[in-house]
Protein backbone atom coordinates (compact mmCIF):
# COMPACT_ATOMS: atom_id res chain seq x y z
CA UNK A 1 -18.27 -10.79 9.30
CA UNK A 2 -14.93 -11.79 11.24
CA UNK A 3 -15.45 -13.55 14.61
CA UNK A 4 -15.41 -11.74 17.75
CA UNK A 5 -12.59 -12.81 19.20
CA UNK A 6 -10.91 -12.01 16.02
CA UNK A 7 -12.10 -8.10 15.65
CA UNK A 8 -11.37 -7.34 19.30
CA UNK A 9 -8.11 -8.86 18.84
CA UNK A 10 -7.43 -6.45 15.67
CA UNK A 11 -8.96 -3.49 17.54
CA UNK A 12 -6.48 -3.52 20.37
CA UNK A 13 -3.70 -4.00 17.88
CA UNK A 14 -4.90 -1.17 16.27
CA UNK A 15 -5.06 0.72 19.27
CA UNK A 16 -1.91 -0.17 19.84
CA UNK A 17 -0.45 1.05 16.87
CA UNK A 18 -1.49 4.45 18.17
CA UNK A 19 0.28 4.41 21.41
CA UNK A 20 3.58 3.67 19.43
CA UNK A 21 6.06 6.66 18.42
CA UNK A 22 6.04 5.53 14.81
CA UNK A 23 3.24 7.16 12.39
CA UNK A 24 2.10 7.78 8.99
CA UNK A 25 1.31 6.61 5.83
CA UNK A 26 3.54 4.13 5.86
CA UNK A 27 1.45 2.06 8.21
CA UNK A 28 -1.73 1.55 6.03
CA UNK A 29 -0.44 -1.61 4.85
CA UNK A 30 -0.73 -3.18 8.59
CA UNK A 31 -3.67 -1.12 9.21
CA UNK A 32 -5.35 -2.34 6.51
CA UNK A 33 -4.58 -5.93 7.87
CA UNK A 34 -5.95 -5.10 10.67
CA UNK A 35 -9.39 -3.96 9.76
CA UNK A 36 -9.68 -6.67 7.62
CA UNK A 37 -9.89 -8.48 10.60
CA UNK A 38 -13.27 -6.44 11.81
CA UNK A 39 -14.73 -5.59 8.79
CA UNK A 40 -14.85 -7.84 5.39
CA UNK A 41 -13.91 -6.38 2.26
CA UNK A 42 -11.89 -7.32 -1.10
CA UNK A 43 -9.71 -4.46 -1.19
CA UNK A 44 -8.68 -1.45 0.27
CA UNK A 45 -7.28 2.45 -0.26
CA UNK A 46 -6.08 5.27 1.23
CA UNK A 47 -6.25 8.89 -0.56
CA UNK A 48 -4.07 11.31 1.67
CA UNK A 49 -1.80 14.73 0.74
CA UNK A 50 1.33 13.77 0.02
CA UNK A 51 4.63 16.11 1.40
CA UNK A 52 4.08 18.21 -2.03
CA UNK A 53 0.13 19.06 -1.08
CA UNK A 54 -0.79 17.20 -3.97
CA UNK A 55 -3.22 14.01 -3.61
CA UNK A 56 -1.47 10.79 -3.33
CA UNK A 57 -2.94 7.59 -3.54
CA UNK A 58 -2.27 4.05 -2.04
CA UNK A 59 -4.34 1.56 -3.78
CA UNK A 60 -4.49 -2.71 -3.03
CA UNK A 61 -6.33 -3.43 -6.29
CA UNK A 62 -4.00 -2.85 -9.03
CA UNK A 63 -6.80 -2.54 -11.69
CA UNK A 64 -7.72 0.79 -9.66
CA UNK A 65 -4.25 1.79 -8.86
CA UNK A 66 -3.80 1.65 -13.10
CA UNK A 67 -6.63 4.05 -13.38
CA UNK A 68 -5.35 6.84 -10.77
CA UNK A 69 -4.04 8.57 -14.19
CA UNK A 70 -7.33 8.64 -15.56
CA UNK A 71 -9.18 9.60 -12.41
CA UNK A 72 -6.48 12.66 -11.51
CA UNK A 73 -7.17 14.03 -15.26
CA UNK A 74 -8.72 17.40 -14.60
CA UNK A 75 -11.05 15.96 -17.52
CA UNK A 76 -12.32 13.57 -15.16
CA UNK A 77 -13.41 16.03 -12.02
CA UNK A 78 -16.51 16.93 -14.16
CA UNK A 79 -17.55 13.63 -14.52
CA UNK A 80 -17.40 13.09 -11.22
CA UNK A 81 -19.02 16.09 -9.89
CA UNK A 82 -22.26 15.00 -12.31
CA UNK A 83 -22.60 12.05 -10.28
CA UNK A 84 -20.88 12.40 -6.38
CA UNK A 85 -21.55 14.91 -4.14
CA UNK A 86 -18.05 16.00 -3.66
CA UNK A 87 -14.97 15.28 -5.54
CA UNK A 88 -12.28 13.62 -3.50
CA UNK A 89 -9.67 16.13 -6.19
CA UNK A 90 -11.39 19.06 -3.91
CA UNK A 91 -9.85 17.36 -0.57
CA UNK A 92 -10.18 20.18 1.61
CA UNK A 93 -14.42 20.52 0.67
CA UNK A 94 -14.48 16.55 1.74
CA UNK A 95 -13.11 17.35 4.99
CA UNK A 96 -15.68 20.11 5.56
CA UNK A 97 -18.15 18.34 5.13
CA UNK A 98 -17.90 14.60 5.70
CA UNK A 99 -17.70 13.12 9.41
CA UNK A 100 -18.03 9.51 10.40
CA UNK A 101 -17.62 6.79 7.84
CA UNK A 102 -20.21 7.29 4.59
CA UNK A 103 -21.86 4.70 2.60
CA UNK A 104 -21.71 4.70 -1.17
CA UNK A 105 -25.52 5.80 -0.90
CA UNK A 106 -24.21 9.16 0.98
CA UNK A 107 -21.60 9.92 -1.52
CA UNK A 108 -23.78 9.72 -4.48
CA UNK A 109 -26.72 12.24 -5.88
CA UNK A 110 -28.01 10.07 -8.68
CA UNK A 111 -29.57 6.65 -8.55
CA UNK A 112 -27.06 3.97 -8.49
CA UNK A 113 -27.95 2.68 -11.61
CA UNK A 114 -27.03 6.03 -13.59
CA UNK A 115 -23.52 5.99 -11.79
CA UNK A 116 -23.16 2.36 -13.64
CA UNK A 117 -23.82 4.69 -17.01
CA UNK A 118 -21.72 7.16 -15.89
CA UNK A 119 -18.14 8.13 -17.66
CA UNK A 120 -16.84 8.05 -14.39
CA UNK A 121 -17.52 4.44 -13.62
CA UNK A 122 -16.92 3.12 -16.86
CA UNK A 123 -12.94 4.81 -16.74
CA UNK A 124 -12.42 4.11 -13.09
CA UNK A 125 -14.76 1.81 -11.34
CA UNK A 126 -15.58 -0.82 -13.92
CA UNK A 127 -11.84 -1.97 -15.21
CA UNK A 128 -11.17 -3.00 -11.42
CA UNK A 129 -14.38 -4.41 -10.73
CA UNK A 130 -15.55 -2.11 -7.55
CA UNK A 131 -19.18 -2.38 -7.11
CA UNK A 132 -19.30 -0.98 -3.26
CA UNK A 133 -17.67 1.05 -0.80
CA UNK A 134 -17.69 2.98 1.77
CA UNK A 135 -15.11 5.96 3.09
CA UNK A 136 -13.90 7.62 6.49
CA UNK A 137 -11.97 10.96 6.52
CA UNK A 138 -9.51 11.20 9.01
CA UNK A 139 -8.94 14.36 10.58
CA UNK A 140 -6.26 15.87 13.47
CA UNK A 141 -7.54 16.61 16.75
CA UNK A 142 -7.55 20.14 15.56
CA UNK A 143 -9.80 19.21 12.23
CA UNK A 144 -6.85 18.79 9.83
CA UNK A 145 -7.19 16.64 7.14
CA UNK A 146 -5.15 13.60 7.41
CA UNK A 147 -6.26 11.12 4.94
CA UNK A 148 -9.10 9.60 3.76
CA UNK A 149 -9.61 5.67 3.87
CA UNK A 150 -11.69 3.35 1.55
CA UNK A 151 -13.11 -0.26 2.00
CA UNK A 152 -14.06 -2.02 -1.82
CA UNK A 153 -16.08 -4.59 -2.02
CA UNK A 154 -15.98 -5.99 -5.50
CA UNK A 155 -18.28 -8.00 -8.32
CA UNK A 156 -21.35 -9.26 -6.92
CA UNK A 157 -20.48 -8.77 -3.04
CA UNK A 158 -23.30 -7.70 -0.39
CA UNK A 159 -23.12 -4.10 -0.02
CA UNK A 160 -21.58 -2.58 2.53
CA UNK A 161 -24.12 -1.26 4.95
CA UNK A 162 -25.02 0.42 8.52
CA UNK A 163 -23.07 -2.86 10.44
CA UNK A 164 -20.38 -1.83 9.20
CA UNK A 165 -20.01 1.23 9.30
CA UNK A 166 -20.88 1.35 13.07
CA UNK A 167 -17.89 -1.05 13.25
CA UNK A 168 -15.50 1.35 11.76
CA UNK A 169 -16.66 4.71 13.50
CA UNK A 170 -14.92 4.01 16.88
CA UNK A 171 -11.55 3.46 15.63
CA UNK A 172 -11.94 7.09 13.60
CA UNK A 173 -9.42 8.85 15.90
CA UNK A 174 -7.40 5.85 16.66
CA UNK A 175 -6.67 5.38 12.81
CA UNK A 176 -6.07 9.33 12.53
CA UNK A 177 -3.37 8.81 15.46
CA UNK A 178 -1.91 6.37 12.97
CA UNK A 179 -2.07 7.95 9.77
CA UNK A 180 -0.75 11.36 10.63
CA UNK A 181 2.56 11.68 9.64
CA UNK A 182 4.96 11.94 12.25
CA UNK A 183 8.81 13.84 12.71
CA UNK A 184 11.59 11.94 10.88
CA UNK A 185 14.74 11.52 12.80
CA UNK A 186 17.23 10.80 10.32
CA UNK A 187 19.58 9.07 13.57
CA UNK A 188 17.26 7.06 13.84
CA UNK A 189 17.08 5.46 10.63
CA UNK A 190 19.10 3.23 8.09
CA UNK A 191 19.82 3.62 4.72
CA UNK A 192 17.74 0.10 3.00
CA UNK A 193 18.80 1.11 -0.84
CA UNK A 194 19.94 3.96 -2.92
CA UNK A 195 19.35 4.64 -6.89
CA UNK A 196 20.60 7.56 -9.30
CA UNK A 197 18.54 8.94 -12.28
CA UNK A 198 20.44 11.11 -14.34
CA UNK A 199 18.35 13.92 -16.09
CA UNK A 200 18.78 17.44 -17.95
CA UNK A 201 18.10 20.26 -16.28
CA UNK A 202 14.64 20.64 -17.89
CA UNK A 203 13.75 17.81 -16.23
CA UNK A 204 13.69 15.28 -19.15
CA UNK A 205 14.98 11.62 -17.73
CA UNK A 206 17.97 10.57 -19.73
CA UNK A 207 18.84 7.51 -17.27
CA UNK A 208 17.93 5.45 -14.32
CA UNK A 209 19.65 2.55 -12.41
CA UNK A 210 18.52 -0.25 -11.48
CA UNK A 211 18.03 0.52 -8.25
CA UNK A 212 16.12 3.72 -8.82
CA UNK A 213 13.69 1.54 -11.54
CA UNK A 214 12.46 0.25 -8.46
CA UNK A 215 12.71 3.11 -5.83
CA UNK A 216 10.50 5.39 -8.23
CA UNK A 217 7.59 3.62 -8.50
CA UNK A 218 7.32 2.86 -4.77
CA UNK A 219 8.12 6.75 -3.88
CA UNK A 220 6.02 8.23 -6.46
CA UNK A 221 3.51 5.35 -6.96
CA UNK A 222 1.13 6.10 -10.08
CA UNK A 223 2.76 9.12 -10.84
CA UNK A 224 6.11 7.97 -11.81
CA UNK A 225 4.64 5.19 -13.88
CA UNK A 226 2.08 7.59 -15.51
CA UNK A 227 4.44 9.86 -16.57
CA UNK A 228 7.33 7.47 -17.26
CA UNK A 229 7.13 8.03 -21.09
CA UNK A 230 5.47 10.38 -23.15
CA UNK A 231 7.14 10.08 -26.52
CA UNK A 232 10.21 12.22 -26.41
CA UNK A 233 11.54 10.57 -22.85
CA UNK A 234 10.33 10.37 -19.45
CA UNK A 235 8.53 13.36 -17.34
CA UNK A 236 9.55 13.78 -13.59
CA UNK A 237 7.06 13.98 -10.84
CA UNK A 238 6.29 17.22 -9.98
CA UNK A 239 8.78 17.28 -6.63
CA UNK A 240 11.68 16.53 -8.60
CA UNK A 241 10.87 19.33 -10.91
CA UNK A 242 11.34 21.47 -7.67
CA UNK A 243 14.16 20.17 -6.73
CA UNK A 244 15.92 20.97 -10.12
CA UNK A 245 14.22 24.60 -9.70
CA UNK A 246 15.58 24.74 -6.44
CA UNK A 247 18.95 23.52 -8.09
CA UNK A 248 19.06 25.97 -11.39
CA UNK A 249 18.76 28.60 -8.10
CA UNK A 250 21.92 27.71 -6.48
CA UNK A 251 23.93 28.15 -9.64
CA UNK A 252 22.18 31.91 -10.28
CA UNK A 253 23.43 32.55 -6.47
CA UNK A 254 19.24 33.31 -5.44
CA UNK A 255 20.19 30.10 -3.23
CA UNK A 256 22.52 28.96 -0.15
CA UNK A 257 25.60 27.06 -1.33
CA UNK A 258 23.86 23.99 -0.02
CA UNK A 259 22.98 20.98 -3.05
CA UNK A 260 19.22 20.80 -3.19
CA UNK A 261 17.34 18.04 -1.23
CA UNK A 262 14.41 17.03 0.40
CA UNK A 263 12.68 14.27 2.22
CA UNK A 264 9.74 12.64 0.54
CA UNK A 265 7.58 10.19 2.35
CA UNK A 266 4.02 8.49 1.41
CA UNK A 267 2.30 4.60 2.06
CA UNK A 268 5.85 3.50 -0.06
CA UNK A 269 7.89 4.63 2.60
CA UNK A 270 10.62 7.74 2.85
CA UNK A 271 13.40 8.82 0.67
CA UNK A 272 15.55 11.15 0.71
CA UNK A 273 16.09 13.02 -2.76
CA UNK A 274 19.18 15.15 -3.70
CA UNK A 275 20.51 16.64 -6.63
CA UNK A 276 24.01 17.53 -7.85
CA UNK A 277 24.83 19.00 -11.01
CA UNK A 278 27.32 16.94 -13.42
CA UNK A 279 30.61 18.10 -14.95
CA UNK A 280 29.94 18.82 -18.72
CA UNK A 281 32.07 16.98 -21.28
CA UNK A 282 32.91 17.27 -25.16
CA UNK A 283 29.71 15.81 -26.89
CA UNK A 284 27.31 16.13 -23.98
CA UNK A 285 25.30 18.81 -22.47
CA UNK A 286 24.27 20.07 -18.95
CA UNK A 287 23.23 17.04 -17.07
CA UNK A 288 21.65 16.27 -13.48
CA UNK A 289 22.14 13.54 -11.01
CA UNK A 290 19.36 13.18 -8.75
CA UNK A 291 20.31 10.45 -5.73
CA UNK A 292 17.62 8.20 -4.34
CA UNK A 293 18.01 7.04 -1.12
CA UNK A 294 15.12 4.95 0.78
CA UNK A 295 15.53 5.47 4.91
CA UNK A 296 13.94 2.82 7.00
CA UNK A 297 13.33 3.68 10.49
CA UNK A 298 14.71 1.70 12.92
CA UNK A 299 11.13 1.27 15.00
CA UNK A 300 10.23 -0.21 11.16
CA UNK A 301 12.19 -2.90 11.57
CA UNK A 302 11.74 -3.29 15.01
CA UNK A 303 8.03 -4.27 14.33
CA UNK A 304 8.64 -6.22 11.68
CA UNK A 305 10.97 -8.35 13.95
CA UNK A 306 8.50 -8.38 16.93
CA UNK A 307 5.33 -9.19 14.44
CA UNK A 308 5.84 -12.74 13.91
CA UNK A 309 6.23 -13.54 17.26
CA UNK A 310 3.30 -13.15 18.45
CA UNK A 311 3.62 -12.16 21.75
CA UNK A 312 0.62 -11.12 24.43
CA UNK A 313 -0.19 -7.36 23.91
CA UNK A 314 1.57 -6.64 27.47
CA UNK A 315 4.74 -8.13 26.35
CA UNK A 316 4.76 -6.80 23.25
CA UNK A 317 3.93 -3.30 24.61
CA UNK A 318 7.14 -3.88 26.75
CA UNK A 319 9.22 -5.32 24.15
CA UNK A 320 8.94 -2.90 22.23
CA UNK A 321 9.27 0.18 24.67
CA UNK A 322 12.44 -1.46 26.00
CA UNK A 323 14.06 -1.86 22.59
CA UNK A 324 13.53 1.88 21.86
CA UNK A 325 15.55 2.58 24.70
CA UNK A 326 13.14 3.72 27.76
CA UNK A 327 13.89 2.56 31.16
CA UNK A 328 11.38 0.63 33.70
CA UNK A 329 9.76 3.52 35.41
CA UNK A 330 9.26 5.99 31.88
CA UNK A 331 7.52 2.13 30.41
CA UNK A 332 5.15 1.84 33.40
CA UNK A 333 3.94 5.49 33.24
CA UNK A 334 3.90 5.67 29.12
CA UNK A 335 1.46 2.44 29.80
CA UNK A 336 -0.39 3.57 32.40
CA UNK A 337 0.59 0.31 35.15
CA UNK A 338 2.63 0.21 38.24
CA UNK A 339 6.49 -0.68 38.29
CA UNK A 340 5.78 -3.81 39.83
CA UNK A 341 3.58 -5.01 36.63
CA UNK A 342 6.49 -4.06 34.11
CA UNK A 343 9.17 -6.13 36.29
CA UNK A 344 6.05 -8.89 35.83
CA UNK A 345 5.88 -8.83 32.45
CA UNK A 346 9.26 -8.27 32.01
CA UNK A 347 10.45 -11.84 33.73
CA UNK A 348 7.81 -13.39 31.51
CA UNK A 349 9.40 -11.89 28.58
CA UNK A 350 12.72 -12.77 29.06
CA UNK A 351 11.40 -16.37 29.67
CA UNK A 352 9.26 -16.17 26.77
CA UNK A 353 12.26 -15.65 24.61
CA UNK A 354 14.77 -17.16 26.25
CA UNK A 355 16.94 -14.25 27.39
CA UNK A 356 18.93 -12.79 30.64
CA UNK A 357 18.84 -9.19 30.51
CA UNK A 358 17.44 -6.56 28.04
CA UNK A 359 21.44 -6.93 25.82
CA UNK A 360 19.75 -10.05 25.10
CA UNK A 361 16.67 -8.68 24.14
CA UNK A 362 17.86 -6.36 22.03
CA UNK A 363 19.79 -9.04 20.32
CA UNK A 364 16.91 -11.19 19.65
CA UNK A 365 15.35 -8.42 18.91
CA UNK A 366 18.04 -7.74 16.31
CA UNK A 367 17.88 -3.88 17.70
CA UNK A 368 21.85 -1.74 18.65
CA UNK A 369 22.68 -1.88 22.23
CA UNK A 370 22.94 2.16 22.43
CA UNK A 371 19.38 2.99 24.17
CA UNK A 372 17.16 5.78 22.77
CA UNK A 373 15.59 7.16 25.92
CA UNK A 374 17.84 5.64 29.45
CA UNK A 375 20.41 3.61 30.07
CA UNK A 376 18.41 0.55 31.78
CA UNK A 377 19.72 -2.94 31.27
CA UNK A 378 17.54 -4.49 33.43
């Protein structure tokens, strides 16, 4: 088990996390960090509806991210329902009926030793060595189904067991406050990399760029590499086949003049995905470009820049706040403290990092001078 210094650490910066104005998927990779910190485990997951209501999976052991095809078979949901209590593919029944983190001795109806036998384990458990876990279901405040998370333990590992589960229960709506996907401001974003895939209007993948070869995979996870051949050329995710339905609908007039697009955003990050029809030529048919575009937002970077500093959780609090724009008095009522105790921790921060004003900050911070909610300086 993690010291104690260490877990409270990781449960304020999780807690912190929660205050920010920055949510969703996106974050389980820190998040998972985090609990690492409080709770020991080998791996971790995160099962969560993705912007098409399908199931979408983020996955740290590879072995089990390879056999997310096998487990989203439909073949596979009666397996599973011979030896779990509820099937994870029936998301809406889990968050029914499961509250507070569950133990792998909850989640089962047979003796462990017949889920070791089972087809189930043999196509999805045993190739990435997962001998324990346990699972939380993350909700809204108004019973929603966000996500739900699971800690592995792998090979021969202790089990894990009521300790820690009573260690994860706490941060339940703290992690939910996370998780839940949040509005996208397009402002306030950059464009990180774009790719093209050119396709027919069937959907059948005829070519991708560079660029996109690695964009796919880390928009569409598992289901871009499932599908990425299947004999007579690559299969599109089901969102893109919408978006060329949505595009064959603009040329029959049943659509605005408008080019199809959409925002798509899961644990890989968002992307913007638009489609344009191509000019036909002698020799060629009908032909699609779909354009691939991954947005960062700015608050993204922003924490990536302020991570590695370390800084006290007071200074980072105002760090952060100030680079996103909000003057003195909006900081000390968003945290709760008087105005006096921001221009405290505010002299300490500037001395910290060896700055004048909050121009400076933002510099070191690597953040525009324009100001998101006041125009402050202090």
């Amino acid at each position: 088990m993690p010291r104690r210094r260490e877990r409270k650490q990781a449960v304020a910066r999780l807690h912190q996390m929660a205050c920010l104005d920055f949510n969703g998927p996106q974050l389980i990779a820190p998040v998972l960090r985090e609990l690492r910190r409080i709770i020991a485990f080998d791996s971790g997951g995160y099962f969560y509806p993705g912007p098409d209501g399908e199931l979408d999976a983020y996955l740290e052991n590879p072995a089990l991210q390879a056999a997310m095809p096998d487990y989203f078979d439909p073949r596979m949901l009666r397996n599973e329902s011979q030896v779990f209590h509820r099937s994870l593919q029936r998301f809406g029944e889990v968050v029914r009926h499961e509250h507070g983190p569950h133990l792998l001795e909850q989640l089962i109806k047979v003796p462990y030793a017949d889920l070791r036998r089972s087809d189930y384990y043999n196509a999805v458990l045993r190739p990435s060595d997962v001998s324990n876990w346990m699972s939380l279901v993350l909700r809204t405040p108004q019973g929603q189904g966000i996500g739900m998370l699971c800690l592995y333990r792998h090979g021969g590992a202790r089990s894990l067991g009521r300790d820690e589960a009573a260690a994860l229960a706490p941060l339940e709506a703290c992690l939910a406050r996370v998780l839940q996907p949040g509005e996208l401001n397009t402002d306030d974003s950059v464009v990180a990399d774009s790719g093209l895939l050119i396709v027919t209007p069937m959907g059948r993948l005829l070519w991708v760029s560079p660029e996109a070869e690695r964009l796919m995979p880390q928009a569409f996870g598992w289901r871009w590499c499932a599908n990425r051949w299947d004999g007579q050329g690559a299969r599109l995710p089901l969102a893109l086949q919408l978006l060329l339905q949505r595009l064959q609908w603009s040329w029959e007039g049943r659509a605005g003049p408008a080019l199809p697009q959409m925002d798509w955003r899961g644990a890989g990050g968002w992307f913007t995905l638009r489609a344009t029809r191509l000019m036909e030529t002698a020799g060629t048919g009908e032909a699609v470009a779909i354009h691939v575009t991954e947005r960062v937002p700015r608050v993204a970077r922003l924490l990536a820049v302020l991570q590695p500093l370390a800084l006290p959780r007071r200074q980072h609090e105002l760090a952060y706040w100030m680079a996103r724009g909000l003057s003195e008095p909006q900081i000390a009522a968003r945290l709760g403290v008087s105005a006096a105790t921001v221009v405290y921790h505010r002299r300490v921060l500037y001395e910290r990092l060896q700055v004048q004003d909050r121009q400076g900050l933002l510099a070191r911070l690597q953040m525009p001078s324009t100001s998101v909610g006041g125009p402050s300086l202090a």
